[in-house]
N, C-alpha and C. Protein backbone atom coordinates (compact mmCIF):
# COMPACT_ATOMS: atom_id res chain seq x y z
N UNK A 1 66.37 82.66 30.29
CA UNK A 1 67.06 81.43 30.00
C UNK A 1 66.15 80.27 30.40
N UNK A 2 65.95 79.03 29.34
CA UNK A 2 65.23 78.37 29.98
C UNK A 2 65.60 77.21 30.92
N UNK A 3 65.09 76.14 31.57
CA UNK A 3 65.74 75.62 32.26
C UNK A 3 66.26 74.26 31.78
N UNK A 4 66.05 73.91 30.56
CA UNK A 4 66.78 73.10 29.87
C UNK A 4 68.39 73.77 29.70
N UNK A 5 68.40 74.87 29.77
CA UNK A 5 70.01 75.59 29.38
C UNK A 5 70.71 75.16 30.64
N UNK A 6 69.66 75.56 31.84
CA UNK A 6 70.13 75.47 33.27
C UNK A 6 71.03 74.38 33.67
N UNK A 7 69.60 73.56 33.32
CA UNK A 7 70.13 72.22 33.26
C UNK A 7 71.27 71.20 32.53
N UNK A 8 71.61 71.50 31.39
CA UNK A 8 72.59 71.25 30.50
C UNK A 8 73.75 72.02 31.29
N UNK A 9 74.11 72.89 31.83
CA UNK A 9 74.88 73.46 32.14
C UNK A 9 75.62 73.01 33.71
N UNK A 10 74.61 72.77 34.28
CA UNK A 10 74.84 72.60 35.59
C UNK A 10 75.16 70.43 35.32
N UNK A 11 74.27 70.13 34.75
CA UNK A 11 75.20 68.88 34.01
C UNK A 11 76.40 68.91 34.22
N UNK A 12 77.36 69.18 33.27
CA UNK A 12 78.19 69.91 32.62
C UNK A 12 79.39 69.92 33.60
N UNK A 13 79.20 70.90 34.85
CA UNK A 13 79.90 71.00 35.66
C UNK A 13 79.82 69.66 36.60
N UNK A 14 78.71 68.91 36.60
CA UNK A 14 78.61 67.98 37.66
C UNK A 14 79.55 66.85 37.10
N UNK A 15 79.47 66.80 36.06
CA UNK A 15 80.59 65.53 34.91
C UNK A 15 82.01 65.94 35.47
N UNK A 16 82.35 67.54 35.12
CA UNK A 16 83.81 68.09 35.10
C UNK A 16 83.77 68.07 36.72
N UNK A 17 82.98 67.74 37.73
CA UNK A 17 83.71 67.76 39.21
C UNK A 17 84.02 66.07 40.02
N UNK A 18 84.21 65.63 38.91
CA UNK A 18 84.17 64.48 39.23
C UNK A 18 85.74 63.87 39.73
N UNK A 19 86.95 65.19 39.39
CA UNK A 19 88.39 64.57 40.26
C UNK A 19 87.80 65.00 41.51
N UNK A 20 86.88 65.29 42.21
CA UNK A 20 86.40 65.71 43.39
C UNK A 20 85.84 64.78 43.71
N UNK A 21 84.57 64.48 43.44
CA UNK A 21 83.66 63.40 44.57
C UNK A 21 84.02 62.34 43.54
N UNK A 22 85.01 61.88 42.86
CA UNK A 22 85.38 60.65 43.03
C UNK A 22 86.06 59.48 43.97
N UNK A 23 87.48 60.82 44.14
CA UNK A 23 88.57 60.47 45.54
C UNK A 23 87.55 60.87 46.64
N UNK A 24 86.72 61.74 46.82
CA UNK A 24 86.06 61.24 48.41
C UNK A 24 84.92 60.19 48.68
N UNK A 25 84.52 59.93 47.26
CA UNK A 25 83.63 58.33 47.30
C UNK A 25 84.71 57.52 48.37
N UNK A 26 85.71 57.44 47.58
CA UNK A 26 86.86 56.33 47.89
C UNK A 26 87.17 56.83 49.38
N UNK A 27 87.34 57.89 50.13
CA UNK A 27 87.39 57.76 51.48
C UNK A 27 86.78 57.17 52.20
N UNK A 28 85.46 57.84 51.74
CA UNK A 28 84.16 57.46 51.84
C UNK A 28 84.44 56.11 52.45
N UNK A 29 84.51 55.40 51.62
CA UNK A 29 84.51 53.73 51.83
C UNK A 29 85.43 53.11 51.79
N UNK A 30 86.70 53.65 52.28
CA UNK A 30 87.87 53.21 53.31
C UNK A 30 87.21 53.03 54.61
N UNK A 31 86.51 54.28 54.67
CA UNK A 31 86.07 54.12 56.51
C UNK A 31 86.97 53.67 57.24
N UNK A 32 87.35 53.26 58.16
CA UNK A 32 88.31 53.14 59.46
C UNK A 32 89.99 53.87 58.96
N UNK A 33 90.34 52.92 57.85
CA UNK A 33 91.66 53.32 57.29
C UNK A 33 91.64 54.95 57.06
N UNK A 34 91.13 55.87 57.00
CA UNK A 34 91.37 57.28 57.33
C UNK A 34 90.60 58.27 58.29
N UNK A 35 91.27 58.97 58.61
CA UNK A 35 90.71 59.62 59.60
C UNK A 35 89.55 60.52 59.59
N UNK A 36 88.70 60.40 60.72
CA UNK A 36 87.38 61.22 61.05
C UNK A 36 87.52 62.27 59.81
N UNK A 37 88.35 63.30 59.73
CA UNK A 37 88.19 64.69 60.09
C UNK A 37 88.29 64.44 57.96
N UNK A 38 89.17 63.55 57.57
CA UNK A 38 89.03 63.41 55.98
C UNK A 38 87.51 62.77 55.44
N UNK A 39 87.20 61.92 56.60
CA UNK A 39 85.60 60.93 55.99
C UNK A 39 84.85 62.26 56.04
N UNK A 40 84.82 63.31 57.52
CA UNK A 40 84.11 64.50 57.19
C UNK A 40 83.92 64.98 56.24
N UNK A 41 85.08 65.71 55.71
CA UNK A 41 85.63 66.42 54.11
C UNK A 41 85.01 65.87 52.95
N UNK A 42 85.03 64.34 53.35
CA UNK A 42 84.82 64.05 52.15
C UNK A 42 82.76 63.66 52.05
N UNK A 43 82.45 63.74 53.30
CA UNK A 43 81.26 63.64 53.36
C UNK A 43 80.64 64.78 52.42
N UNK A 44 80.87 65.85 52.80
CA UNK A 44 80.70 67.26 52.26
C UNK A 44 80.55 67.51 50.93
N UNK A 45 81.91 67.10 50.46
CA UNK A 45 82.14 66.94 48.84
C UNK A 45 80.77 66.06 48.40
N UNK A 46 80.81 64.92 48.85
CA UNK A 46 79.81 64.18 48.04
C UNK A 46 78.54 64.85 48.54
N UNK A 47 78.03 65.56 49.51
CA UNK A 47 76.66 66.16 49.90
C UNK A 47 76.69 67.36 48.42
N UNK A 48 77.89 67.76 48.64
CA UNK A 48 77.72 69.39 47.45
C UNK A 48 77.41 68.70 46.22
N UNK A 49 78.21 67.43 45.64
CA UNK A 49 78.03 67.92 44.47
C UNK A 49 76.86 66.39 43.97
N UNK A 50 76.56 65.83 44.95
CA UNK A 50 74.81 65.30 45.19
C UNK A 50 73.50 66.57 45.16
N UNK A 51 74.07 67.55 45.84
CA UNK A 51 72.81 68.25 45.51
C UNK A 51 72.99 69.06 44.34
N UNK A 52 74.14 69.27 43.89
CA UNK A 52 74.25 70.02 42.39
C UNK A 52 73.18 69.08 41.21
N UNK A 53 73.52 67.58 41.33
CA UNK A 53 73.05 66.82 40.58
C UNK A 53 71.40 66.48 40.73
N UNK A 54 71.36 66.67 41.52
CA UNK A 54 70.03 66.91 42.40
C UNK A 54 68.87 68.16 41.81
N UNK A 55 69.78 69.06 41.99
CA UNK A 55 69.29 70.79 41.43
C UNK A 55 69.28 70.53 39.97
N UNK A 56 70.37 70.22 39.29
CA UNK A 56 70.34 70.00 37.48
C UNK A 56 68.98 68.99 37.56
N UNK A 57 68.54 67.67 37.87
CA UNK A 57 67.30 67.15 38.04
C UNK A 57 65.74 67.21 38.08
N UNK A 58 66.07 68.65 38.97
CA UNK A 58 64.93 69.62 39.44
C UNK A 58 64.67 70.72 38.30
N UNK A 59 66.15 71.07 37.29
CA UNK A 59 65.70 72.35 36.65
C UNK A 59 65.11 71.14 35.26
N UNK A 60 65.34 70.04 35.06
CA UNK A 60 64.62 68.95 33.87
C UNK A 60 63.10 68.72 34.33
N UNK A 61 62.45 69.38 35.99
CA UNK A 61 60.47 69.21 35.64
C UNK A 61 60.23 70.40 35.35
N UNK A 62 58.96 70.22 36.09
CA UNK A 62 58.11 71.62 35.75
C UNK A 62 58.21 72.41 37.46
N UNK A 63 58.84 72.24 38.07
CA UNK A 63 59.44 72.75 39.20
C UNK A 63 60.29 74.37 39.18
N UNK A 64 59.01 75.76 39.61
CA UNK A 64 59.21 76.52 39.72
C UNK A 64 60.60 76.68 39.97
N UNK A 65 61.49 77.99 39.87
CA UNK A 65 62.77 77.90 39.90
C UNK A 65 63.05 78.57 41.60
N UNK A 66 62.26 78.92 42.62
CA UNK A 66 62.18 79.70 43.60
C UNK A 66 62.70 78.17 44.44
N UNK A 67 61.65 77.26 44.15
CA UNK A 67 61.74 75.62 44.66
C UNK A 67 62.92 75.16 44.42
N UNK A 68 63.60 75.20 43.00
CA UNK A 68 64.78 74.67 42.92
C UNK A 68 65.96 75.65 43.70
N UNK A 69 66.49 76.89 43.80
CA UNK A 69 67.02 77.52 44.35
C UNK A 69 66.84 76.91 46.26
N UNK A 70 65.81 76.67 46.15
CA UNK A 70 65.85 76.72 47.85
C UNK A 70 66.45 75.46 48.08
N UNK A 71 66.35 74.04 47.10
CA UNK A 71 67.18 72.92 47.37
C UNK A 71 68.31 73.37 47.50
N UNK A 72 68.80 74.19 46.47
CA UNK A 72 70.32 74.67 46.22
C UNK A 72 70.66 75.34 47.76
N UNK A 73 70.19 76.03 48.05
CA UNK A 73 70.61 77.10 49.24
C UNK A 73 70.94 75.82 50.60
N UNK A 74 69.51 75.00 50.70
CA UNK A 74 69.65 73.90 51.50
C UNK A 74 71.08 73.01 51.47
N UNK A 75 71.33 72.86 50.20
CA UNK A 75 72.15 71.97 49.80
C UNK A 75 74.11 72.26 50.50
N UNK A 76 73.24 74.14 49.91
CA UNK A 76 74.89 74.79 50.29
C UNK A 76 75.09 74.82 51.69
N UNK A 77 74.12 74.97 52.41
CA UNK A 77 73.76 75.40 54.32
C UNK A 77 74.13 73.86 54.40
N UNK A 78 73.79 72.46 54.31
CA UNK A 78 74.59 70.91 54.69
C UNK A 78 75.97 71.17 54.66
N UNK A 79 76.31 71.91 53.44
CA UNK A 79 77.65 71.46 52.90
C UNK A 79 78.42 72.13 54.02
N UNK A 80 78.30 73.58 53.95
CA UNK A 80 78.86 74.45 55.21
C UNK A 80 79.22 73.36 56.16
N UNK A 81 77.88 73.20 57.03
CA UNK A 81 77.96 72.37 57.80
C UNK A 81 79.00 71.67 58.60
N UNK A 82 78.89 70.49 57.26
CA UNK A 82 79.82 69.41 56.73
C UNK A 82 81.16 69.88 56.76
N UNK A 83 81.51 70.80 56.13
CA UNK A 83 82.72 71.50 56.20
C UNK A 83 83.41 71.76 57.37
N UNK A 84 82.66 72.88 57.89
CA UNK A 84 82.97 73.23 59.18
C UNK A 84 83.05 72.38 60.86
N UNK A 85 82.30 71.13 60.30
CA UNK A 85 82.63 70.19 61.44
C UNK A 85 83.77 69.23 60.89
N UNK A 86 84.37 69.07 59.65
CA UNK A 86 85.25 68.28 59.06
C UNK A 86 86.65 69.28 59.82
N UNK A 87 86.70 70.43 59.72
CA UNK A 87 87.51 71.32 59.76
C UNK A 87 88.27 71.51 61.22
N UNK A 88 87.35 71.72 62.27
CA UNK A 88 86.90 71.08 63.52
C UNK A 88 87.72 70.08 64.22
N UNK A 89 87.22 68.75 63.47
CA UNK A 89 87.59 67.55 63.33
C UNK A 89 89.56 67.55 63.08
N UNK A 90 89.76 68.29 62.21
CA UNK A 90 90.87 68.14 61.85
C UNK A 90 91.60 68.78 63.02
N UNK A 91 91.35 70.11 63.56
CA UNK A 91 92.12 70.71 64.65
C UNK A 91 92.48 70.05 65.66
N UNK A 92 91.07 69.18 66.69
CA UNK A 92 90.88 68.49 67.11
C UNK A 92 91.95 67.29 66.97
N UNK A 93 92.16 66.42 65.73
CA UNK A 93 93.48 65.28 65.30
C UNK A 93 94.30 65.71 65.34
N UNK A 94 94.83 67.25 65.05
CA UNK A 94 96.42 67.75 65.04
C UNK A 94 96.36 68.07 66.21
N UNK A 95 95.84 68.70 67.16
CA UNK A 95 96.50 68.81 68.74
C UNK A 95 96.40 67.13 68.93
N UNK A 96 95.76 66.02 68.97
CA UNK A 96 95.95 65.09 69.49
C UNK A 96 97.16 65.10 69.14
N UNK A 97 97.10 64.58 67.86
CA UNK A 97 99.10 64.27 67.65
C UNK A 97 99.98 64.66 67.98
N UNK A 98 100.31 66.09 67.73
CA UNK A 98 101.22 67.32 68.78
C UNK A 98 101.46 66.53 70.17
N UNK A 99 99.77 66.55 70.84
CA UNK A 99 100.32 65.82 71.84
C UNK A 99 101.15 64.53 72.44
N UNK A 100 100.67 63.62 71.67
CA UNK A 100 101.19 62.04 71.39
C UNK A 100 103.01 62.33 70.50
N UNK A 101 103.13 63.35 69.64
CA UNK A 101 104.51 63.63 70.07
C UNK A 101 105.63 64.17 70.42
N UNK A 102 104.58 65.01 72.06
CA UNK A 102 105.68 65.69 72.78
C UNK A 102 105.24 64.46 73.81
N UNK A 103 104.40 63.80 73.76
CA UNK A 103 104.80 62.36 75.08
C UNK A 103 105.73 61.39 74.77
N UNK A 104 106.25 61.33 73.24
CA UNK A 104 107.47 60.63 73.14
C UNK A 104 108.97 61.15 72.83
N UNK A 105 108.48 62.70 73.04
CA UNK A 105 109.93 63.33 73.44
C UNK A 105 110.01 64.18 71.99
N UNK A 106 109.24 64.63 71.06
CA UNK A 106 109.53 64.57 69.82
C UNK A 106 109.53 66.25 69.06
N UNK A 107 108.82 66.82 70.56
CA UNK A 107 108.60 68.84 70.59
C UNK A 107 107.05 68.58 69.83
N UNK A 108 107.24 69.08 69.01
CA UNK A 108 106.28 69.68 67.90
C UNK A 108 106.03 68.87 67.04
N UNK A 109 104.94 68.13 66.71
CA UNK A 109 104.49 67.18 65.68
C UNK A 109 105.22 67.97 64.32
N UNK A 110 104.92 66.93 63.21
CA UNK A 110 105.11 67.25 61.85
C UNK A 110 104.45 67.99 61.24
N UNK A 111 103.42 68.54 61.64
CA UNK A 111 102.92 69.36 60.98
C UNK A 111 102.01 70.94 61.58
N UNK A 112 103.29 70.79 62.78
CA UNK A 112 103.26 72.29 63.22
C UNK A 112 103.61 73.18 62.51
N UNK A 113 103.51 74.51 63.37
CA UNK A 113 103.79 75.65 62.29
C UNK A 113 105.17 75.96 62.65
N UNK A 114 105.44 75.94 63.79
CA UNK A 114 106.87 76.24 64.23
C UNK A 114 108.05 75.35 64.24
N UNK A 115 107.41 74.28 63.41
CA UNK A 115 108.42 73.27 63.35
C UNK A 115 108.90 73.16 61.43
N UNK A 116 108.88 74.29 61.37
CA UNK A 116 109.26 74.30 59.57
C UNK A 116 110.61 74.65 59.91
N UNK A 117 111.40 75.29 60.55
CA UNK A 117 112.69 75.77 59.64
C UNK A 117 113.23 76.80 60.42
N UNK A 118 114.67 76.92 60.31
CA UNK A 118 115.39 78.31 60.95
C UNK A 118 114.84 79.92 60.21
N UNK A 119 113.88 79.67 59.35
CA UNK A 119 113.57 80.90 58.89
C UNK A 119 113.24 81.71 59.56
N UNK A 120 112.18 81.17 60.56
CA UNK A 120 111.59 81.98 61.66
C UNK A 120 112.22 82.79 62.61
N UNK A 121 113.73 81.87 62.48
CA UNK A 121 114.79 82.68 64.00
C UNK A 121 114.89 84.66 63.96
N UNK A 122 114.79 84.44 62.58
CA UNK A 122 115.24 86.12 61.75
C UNK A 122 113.93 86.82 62.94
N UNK A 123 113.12 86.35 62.80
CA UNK A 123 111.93 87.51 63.73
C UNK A 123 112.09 87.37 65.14
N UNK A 124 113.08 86.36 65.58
CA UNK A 124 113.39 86.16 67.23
C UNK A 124 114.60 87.29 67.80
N UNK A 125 115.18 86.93 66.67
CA UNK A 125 116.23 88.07 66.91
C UNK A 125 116.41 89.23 67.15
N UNK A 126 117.08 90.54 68.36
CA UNK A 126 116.97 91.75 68.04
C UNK A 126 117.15 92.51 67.24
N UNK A 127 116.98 93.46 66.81
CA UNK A 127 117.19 94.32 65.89
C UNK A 127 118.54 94.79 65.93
N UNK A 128 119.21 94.82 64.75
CA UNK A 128 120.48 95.01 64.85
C UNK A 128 121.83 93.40 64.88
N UNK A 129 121.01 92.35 65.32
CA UNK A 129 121.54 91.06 65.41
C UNK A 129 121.83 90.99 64.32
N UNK A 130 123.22 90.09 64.06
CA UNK A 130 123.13 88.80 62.54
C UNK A 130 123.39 88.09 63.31
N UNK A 131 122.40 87.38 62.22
CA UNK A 131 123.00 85.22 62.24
C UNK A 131 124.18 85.11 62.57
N UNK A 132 124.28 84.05 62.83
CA UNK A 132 125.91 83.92 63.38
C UNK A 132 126.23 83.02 62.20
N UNK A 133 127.29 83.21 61.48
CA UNK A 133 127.58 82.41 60.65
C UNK A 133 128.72 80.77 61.35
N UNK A 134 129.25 81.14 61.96
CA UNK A 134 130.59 80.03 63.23
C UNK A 134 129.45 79.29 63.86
N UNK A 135 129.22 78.03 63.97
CA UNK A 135 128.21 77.39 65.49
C UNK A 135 129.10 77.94 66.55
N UNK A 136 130.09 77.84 66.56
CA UNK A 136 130.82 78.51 67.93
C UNK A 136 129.83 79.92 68.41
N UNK A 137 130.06 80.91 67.33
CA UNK A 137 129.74 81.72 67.77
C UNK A 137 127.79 81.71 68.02
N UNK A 138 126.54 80.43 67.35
CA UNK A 138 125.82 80.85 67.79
C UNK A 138 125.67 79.97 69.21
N UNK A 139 126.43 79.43 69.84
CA UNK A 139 125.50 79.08 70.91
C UNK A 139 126.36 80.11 72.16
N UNK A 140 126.35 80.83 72.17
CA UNK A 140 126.54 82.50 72.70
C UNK A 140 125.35 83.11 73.17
């Protein structure tokens, strides 16, 4: 295949990923108005699909394809990166919050796991229990 195909192709996809590193341009340059752990995310996005556009660039010289692959590999090893400290980042903001609201009395932030729903009670229960259908009868 030659690398005009490469290149046309990998084009192609860089056009069609554009509901992607469009909205994280735009985080991008909110800056303050969103948080660390999204500017991360969105750092990433625009690193990946900068070096996609980058690599389609590289397969338009006369630039062995061993050379272009290794941008690519480089490109993917940032993105990781990027990812994985965005990801990080985010854990990091949800225990803050958790914390900030069980200091105003509030249990479990909004977007705990144990704060979804009575579904969970079914696995608290012994075996052999039902739900109590009466409130009388569940606070027993």
């Amino acid at each position: 295949m030659s690398h005009g195909v490469l290149a046309l192709g990998v084009t192609v996809v860089c056009l069609a990923g554009n509901v992607w590193y469009l909205p994280a341009c735009v985080d991008l340059r909110a800056g303050g108005d969103r948080p660390h752990s999204r500017r991360a995310g969105a750092a990433a996005v625009v690193a990946g699909w900068g070096c996609a556009a980058l690599t389609a660039l590289l397969l338009l010289t006369p630039v062995p394809l061993v050379a272009v692959a290794g941008v690519a590999a480089s490109g993917a090893t940032a993105v990781a990166g990027l990812a994985i400290g965005a990801w990080l980042l985010r854990g990091r903001e949800r225990r803050e919050m958790e914390a900030c609201m069980a200091a105003f009395g509030h249990g479990r932030g909004p977007g705990s796991r144990r704060s979804r729903g009575p579904h969970r009670e079914a696995h608290r229960r012994p075996a052999g229990k039902r739900a109590a259908s009466d409130p009388a009868e569940r606070e027993r």
